[in-house]
C-alpha atoms as a PDB file:
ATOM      1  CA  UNK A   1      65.904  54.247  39.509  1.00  0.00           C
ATOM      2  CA  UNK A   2      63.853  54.094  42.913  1.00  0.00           C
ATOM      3  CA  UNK A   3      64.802  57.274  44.938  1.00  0.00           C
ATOM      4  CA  UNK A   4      63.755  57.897  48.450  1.00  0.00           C
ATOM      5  CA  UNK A   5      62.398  61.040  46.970  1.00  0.00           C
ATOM      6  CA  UNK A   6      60.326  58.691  44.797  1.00  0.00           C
ATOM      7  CA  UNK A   7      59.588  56.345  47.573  1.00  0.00           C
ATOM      8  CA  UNK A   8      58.023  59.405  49.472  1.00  0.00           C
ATOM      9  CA  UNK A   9      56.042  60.871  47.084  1.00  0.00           C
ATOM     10  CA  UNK A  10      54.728  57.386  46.076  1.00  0.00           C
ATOM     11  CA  UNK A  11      53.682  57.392  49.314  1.00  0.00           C
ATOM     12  CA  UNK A  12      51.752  60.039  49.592  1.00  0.00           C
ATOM     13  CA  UNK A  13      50.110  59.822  46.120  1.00  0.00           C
ATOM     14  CA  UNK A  14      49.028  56.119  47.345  1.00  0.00           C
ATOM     15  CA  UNK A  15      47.923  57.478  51.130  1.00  0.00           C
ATOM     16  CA  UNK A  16      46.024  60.756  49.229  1.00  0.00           C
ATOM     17  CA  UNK A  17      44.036  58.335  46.349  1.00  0.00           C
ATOM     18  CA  UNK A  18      43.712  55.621  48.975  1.00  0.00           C
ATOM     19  CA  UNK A  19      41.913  57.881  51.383  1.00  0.00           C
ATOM     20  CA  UNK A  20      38.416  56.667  52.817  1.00  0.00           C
ATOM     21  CA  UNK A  21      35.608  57.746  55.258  1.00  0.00           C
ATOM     22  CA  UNK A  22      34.112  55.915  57.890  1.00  0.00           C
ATOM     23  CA  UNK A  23      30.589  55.745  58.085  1.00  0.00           C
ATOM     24  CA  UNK A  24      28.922  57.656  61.733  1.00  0.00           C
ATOM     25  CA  UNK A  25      32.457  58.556  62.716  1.00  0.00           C
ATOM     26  CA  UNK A  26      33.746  60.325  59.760  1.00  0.00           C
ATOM     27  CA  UNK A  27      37.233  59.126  60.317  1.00  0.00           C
ATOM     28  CA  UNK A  28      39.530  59.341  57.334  1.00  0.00           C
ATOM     29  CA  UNK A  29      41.477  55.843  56.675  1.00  0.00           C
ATOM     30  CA  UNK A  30      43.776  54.342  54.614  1.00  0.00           C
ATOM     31  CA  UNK A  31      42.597  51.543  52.411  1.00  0.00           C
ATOM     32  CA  UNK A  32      45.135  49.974  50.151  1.00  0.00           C
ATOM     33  CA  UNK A  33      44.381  46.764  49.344  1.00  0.00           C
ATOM     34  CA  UNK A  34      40.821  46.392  47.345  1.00  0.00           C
ATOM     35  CA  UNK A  35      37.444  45.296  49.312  1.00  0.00           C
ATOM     36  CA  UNK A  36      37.151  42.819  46.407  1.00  0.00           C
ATOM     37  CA  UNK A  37      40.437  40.531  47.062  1.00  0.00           C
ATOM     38  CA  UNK A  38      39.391  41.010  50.385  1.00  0.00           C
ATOM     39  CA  UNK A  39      36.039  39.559  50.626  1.00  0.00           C
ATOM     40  CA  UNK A  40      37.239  36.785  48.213  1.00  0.00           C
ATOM     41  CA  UNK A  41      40.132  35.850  49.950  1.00  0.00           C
ATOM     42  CA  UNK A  42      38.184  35.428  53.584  1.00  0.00           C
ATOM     43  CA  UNK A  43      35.287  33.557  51.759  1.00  0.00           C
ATOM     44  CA  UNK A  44      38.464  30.765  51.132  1.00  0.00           C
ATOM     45  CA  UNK A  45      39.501  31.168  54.858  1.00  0.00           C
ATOM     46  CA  UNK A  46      36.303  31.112  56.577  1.00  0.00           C
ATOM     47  CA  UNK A  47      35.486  27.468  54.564  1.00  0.00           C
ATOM     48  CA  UNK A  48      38.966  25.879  55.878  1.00  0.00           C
ATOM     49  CA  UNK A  49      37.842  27.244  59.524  1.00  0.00           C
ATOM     50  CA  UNK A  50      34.614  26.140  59.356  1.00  0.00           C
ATOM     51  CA  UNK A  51      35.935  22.343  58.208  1.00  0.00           C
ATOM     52  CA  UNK A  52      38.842  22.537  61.201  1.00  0.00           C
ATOM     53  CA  UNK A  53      36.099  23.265  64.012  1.00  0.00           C
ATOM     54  CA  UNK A  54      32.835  22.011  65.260  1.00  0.00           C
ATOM     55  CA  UNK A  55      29.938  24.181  64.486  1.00  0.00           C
ATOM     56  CA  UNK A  56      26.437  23.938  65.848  1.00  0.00           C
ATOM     57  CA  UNK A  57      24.052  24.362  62.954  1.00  0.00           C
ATOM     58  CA  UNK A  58      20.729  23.145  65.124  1.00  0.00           C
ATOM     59  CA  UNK A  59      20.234  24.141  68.984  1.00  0.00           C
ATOM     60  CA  UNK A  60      18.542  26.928  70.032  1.00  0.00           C
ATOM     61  CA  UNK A  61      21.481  29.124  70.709  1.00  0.00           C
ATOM     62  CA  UNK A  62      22.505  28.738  67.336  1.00  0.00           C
ATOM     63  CA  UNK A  63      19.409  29.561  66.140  1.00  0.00           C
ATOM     64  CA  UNK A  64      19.502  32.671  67.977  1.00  0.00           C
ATOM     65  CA  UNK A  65      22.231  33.720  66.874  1.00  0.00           C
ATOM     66  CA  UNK A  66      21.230  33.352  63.506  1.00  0.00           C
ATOM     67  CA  UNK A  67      18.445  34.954  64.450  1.00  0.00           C
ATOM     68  CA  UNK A  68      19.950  38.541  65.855  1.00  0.00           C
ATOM     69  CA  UNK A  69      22.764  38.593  63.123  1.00  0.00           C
ATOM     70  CA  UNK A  70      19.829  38.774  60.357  1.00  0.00           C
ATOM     71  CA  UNK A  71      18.655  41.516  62.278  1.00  0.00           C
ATOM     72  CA  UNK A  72      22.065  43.298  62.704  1.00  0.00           C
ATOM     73  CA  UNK A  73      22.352  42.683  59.127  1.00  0.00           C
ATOM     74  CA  UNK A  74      19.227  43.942  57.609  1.00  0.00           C
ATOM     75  CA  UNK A  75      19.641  47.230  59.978  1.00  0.00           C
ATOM     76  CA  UNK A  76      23.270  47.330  58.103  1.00  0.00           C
ATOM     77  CA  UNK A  77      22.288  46.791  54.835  1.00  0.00           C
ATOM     78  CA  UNK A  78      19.453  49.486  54.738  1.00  0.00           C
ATOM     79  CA  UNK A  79      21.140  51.893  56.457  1.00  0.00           C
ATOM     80  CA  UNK A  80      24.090  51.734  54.315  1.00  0.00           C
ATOM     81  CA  UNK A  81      21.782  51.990  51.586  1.00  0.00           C
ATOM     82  CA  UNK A  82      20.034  54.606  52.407  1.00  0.00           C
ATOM     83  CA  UNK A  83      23.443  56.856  53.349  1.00  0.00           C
ATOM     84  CA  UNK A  84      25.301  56.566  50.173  1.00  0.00           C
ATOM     85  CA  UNK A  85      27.722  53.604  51.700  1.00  0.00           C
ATOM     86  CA  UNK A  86      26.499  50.660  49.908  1.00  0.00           C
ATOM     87  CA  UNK A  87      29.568  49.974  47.790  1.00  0.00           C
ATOM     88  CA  UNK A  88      30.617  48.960  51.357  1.00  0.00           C
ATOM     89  CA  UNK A  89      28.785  45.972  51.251  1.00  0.00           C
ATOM     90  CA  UNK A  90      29.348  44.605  47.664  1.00  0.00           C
ATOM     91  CA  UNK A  91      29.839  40.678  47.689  1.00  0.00           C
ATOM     92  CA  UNK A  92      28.935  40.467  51.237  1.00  0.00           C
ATOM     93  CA  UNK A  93      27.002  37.230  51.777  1.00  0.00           C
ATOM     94  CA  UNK A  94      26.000  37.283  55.312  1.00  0.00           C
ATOM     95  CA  UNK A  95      26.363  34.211  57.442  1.00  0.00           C
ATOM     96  CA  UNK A  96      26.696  33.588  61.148  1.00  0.00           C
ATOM     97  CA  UNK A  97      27.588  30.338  63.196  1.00  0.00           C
ATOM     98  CA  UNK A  98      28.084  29.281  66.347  1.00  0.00           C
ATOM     99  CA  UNK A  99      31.292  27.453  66.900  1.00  0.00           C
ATOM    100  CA  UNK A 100      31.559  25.363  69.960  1.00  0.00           C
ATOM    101  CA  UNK A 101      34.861  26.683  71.407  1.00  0.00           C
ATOM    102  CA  UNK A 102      35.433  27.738  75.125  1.00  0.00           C
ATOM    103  CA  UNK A 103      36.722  30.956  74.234  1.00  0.00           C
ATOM    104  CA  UNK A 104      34.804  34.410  75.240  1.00  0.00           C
ATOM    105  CA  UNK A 105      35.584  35.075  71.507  1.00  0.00           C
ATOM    106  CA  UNK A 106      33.714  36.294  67.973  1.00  0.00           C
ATOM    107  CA  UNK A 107      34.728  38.174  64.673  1.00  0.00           C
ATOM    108  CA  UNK A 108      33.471  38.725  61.765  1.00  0.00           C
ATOM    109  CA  UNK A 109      35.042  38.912  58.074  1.00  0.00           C
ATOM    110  CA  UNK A 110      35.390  40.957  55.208  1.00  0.00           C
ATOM    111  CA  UNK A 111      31.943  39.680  53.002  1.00  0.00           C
ATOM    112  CA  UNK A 112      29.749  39.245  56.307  1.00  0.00           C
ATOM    113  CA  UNK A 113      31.589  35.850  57.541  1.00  0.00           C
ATOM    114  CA  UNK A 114      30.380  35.693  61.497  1.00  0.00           C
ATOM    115  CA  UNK A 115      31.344  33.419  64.005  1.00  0.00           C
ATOM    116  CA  UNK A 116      30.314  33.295  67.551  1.00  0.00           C
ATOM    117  CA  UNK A 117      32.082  31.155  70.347  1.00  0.00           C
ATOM    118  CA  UNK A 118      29.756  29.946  72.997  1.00  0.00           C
ATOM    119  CA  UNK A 119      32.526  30.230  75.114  1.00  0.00           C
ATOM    120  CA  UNK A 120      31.053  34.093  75.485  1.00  0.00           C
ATOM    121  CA  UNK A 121      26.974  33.082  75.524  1.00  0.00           C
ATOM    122  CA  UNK A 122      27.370  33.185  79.157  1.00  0.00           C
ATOM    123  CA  UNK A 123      28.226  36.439  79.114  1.00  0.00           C
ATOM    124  CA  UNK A 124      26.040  37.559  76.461  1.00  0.00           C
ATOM    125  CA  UNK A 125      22.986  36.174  78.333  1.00  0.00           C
ATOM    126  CA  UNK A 126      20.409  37.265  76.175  1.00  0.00           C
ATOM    127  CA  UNK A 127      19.714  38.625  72.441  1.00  0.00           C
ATOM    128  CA  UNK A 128      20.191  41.656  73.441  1.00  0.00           C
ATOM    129  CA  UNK A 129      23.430  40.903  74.750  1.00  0.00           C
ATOM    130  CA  UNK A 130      24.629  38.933  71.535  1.00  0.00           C
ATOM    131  CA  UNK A 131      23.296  42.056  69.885  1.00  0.00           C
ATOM    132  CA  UNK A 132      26.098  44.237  71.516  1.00  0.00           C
ATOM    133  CA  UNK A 133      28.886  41.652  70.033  1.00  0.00           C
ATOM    134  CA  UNK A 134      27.502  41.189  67.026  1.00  0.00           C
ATOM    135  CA  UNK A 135      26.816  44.657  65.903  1.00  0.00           C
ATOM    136  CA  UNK A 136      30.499  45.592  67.120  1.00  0.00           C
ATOM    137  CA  UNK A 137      32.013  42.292  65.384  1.00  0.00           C
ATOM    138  CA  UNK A 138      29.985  43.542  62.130  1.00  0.00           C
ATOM    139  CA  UNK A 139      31.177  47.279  62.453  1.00  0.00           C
ATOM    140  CA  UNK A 140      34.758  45.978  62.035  1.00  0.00           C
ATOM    141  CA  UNK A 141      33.905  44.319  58.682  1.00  0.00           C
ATOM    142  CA  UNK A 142      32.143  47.355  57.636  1.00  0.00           C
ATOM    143  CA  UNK A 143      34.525  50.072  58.802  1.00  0.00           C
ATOM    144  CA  UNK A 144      37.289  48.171  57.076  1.00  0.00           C
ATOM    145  CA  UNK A 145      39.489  47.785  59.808  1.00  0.00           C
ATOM    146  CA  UNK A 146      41.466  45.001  58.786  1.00  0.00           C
ATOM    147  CA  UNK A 147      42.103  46.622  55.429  1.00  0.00           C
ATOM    148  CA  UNK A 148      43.288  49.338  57.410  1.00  0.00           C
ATOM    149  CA  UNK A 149      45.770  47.140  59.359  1.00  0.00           C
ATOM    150  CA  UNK A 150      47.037  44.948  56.371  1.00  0.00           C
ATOM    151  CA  UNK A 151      47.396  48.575  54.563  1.00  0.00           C
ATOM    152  CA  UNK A 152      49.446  49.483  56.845  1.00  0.00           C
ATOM    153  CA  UNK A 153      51.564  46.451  56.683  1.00  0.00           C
ATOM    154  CA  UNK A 154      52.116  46.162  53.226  1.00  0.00           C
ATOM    155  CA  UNK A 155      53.611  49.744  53.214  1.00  0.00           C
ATOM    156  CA  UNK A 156      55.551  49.205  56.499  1.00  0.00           C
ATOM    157  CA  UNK A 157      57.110  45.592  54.602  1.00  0.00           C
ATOM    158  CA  UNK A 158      56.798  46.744  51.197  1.00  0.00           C
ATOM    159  CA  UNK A 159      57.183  50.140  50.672  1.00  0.00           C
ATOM    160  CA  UNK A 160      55.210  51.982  48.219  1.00  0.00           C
ATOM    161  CA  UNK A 161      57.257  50.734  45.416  1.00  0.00           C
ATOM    162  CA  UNK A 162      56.602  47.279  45.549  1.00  0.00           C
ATOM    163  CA  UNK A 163      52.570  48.023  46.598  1.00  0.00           C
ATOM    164  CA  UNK A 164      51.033  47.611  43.494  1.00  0.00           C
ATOM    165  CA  UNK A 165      52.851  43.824  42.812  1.00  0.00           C
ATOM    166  CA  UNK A 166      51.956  42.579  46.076  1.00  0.00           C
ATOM    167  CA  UNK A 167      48.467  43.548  45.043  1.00  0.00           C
ATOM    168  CA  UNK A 168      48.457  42.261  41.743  1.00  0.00           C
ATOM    169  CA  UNK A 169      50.135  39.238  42.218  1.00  0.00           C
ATOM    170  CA  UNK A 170      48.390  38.116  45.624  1.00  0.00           C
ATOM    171  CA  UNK A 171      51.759  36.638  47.175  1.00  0.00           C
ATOM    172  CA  UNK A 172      52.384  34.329  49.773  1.00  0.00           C
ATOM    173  CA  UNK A 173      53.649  37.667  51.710  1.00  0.00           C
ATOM    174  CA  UNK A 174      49.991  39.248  50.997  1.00  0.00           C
ATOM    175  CA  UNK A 175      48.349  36.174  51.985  1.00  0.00           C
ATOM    176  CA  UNK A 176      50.204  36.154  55.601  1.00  0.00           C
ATOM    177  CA  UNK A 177      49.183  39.937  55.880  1.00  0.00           C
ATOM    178  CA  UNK A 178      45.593  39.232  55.258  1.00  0.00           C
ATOM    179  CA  UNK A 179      45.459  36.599  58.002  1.00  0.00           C
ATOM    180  CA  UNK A 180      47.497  38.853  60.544  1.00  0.00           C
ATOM    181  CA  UNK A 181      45.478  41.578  59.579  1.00  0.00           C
ATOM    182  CA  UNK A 182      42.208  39.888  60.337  1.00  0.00           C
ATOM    183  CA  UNK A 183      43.796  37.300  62.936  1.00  0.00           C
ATOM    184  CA  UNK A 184      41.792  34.284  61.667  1.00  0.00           C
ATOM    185  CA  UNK A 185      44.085  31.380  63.260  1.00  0.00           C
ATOM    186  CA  UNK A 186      43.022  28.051  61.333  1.00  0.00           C
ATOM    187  CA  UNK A 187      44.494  26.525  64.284  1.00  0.00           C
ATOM    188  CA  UNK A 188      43.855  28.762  66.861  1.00  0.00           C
ATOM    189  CA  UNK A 189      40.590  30.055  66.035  1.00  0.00           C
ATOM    190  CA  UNK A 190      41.591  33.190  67.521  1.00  0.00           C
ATOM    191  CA  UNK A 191      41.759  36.781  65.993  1.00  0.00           C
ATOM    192  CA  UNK A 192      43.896  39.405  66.800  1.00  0.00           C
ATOM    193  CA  UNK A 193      43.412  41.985  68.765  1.00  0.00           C
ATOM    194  CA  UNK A 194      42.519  45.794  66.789  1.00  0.00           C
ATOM    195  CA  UNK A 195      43.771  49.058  68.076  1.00  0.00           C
ATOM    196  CA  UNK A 196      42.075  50.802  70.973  1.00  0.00           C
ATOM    197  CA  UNK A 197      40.928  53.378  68.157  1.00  0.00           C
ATOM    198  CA  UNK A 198      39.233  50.674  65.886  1.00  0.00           C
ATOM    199  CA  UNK A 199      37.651  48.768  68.818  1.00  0.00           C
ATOM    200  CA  UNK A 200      36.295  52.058  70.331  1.00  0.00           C
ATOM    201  CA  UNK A 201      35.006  53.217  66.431  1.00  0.00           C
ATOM    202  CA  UNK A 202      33.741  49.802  66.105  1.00  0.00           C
ATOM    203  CA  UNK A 203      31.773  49.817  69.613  1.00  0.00           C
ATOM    204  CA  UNK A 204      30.091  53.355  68.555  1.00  0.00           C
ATOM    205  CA  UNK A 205      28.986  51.512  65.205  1.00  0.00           C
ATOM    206  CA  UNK A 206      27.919  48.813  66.718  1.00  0.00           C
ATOM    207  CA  UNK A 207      25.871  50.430  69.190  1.00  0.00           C
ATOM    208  CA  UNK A 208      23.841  52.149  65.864  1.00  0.00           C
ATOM    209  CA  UNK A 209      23.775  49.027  64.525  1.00  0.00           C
ATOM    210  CA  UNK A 210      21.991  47.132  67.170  1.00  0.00           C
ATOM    211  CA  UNK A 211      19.513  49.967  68.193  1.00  0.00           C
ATOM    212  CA  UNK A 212      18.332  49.979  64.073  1.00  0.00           C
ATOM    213  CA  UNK A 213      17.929  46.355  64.354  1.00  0.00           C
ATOM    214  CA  UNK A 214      15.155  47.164  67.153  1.00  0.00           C
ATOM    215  CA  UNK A 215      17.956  46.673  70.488  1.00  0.00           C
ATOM    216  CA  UNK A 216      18.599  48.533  73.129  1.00  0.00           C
ATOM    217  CA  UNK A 217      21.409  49.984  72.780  1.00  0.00           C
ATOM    218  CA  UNK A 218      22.337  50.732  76.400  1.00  0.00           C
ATOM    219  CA  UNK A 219      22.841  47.008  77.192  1.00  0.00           C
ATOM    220  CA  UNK A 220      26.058  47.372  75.918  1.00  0.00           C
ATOM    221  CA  UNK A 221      26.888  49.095  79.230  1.00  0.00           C
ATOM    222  CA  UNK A 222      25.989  46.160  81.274  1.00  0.00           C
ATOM    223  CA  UNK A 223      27.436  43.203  78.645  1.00  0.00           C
ATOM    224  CA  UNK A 224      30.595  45.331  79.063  1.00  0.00           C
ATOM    225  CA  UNK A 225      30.575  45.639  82.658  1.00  0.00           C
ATOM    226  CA  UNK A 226      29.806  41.249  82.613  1.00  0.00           C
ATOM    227  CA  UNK A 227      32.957  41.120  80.453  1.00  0.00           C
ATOM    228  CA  UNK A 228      35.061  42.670  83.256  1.00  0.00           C
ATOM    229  CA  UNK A 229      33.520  40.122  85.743  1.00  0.00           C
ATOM    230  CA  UNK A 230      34.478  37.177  83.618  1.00  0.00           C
ATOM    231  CA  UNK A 231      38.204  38.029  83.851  1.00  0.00           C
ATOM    232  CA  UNK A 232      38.525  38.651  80.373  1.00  0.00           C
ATOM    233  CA  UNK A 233      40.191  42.411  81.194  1.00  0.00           C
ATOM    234  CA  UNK A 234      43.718  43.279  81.945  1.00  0.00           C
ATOM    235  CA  UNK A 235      45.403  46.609  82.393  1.00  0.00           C
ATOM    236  CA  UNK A 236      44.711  49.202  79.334  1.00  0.00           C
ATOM    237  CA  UNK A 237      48.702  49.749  78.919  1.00  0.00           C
ATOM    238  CA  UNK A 238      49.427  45.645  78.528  1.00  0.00           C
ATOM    239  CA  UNK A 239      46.865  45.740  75.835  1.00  0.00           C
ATOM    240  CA  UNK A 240      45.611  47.125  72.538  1.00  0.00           C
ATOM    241  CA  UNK A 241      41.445  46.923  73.883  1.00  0.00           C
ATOM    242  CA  UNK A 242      40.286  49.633  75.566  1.00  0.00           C
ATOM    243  CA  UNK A 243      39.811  48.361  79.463  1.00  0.00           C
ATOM    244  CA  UNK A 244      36.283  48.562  80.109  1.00  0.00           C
ATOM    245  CA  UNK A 245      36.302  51.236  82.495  1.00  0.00           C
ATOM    246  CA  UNK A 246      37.181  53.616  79.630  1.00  0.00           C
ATOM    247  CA  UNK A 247      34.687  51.747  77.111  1.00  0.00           C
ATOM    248  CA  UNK A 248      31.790  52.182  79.373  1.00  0.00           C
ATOM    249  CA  UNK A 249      32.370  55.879  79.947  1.00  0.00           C
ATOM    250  CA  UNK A 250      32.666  56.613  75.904  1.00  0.00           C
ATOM    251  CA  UNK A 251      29.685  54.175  75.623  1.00  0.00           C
ATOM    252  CA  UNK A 252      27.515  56.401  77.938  1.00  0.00           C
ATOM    253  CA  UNK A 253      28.826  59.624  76.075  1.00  0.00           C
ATOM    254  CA  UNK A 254      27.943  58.032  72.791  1.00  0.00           C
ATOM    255  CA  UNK A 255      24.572  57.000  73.827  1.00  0.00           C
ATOM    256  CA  UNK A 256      24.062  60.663  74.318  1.00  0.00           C
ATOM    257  CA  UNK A 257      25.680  62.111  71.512  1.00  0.00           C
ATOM    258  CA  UNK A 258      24.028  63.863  68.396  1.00  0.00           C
ATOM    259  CA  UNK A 259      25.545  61.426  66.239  1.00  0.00           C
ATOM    260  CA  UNK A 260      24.050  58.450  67.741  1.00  0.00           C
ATOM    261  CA  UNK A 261      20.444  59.880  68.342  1.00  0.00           C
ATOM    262  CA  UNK A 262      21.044  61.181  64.909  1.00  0.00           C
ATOM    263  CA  UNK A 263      22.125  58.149  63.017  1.00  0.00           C
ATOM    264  CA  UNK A 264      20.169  55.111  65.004  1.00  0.00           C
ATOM    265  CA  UNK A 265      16.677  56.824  64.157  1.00  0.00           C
ATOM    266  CA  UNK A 266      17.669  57.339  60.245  1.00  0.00           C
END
């Protein structure tokens, strides 16, 4: 018989073996669901998005951006590597395209899936600019902050006795997590929003990422600031993003922090 008592400490056993770090921050995090069924199930997404929209394969944009996310990438790869985190990157098969979609949008799946908009090119401006978005877009793959999310949902729906056949069985239930989790609309092409914590982790990240790839790092201040002139911002409290007030001042204290001088030269 299932007991609450049971139900609690199943919960905790779970949370306790489930229990991750995040690489620069050190965060702890939950991550239920395995990396694995992750990366294999947005491998099947991204391939039903990329057949529902049109994707530029050939101009010079989208040669750029192919060009900075092999950059990003390579910086990933070896410093992950080189810092004991490269189980982190197992089955990722980097790609990145540019989708032609008026949206000031980009994300980036579990298994190094990347799509940019060039809805937000104008805002981007240069490499360097599409350096800021796709080392932050990148950081959310790597910190596993979808996991995260659809972790959490599975034991807010589920409960920790019914965890382990969700998992197993990869149900139509797990399925809609995964894609509210990550936010990949097939439709839509739009991905949901991540918490203020996750967006802020994934900006510090990001800003190592970039600056290993041979960026500078401190353009994030201004692509930030263009992102508030393009009307994309709206009060902090109506939203889960940081408003970029706020991300521009913990940008310019992580630029100066120990851990970013520390990790962006390793």
């Amino acid at each position: 018989m299932i007991t609450i008592e049971n139900s609690i400490y199943t919960f905790i056993l779970i949370t306790f073996l489930a229990c991750q770090q995040v690489p620069i921050t050190g965060r702890k995090q939950m991550s239920l669901v395995p990396e694995s069924d992750l990366v294999s199930m947005s491998k099947s997404q991204y391939t039903t998005f990329l057949e529902s929209h049109d994707v530029d394969n050939h101009s010079e944009d989208a040669e750029m951006v192919k060009r900075v996310g092999a950059k990003i990438s390579e910086a990933v790869i070896k410093y992950m590597n080189d810092n004991g985190y490269s189980s982190r990157i197992v089955g990722f098969e980097w790609e990145f395209k540019l989708v032609i979609d008026e949206a000031v949008n980009a994300w980036c799946m579990p298994g190094g899936k990347v799509c940019v908009y060039t809805g937000i090119l104008p805002v981007t401006m240069n490499e360097n600019g599409l350096a800021v978005v796709l080392g932050h877009e990148v950081a959310h793959a790597i910190a596993r902050h979808g996991n995260e999310r659809m972790s959490q949902g599975l034991l807010l729906q589920m409960g920790g006795a019914a965890l382990n056949m969700a998992l197993s069985n990869k149900s139509s239930k797990t399925q809609n997590l995964f894609m509210q989790a990550y936010g990949i609309g097939i439709q839509t092409g739009v991905i949901l929003p991540f918490s203020r914590k996750n967006e802020l982790e994934s900006d510090k990240l990001g800003l190592v990422f970039m600056q290993l790839a041979g960026y500078d790092a401190s353009a994030a201040v201004d692509f930030w600031k263009r992102m508030e002139k393009s009307g994309t911002s709206q009060p902090e409290f109506l939203s889960t993003h940081p408003s970029h007030a706020n991300r521009v001042t913990e940008i310019n204290e992580f630029l100066k922090s120990d851990t970013f001088i520390k990790h962006s030269t390793n």
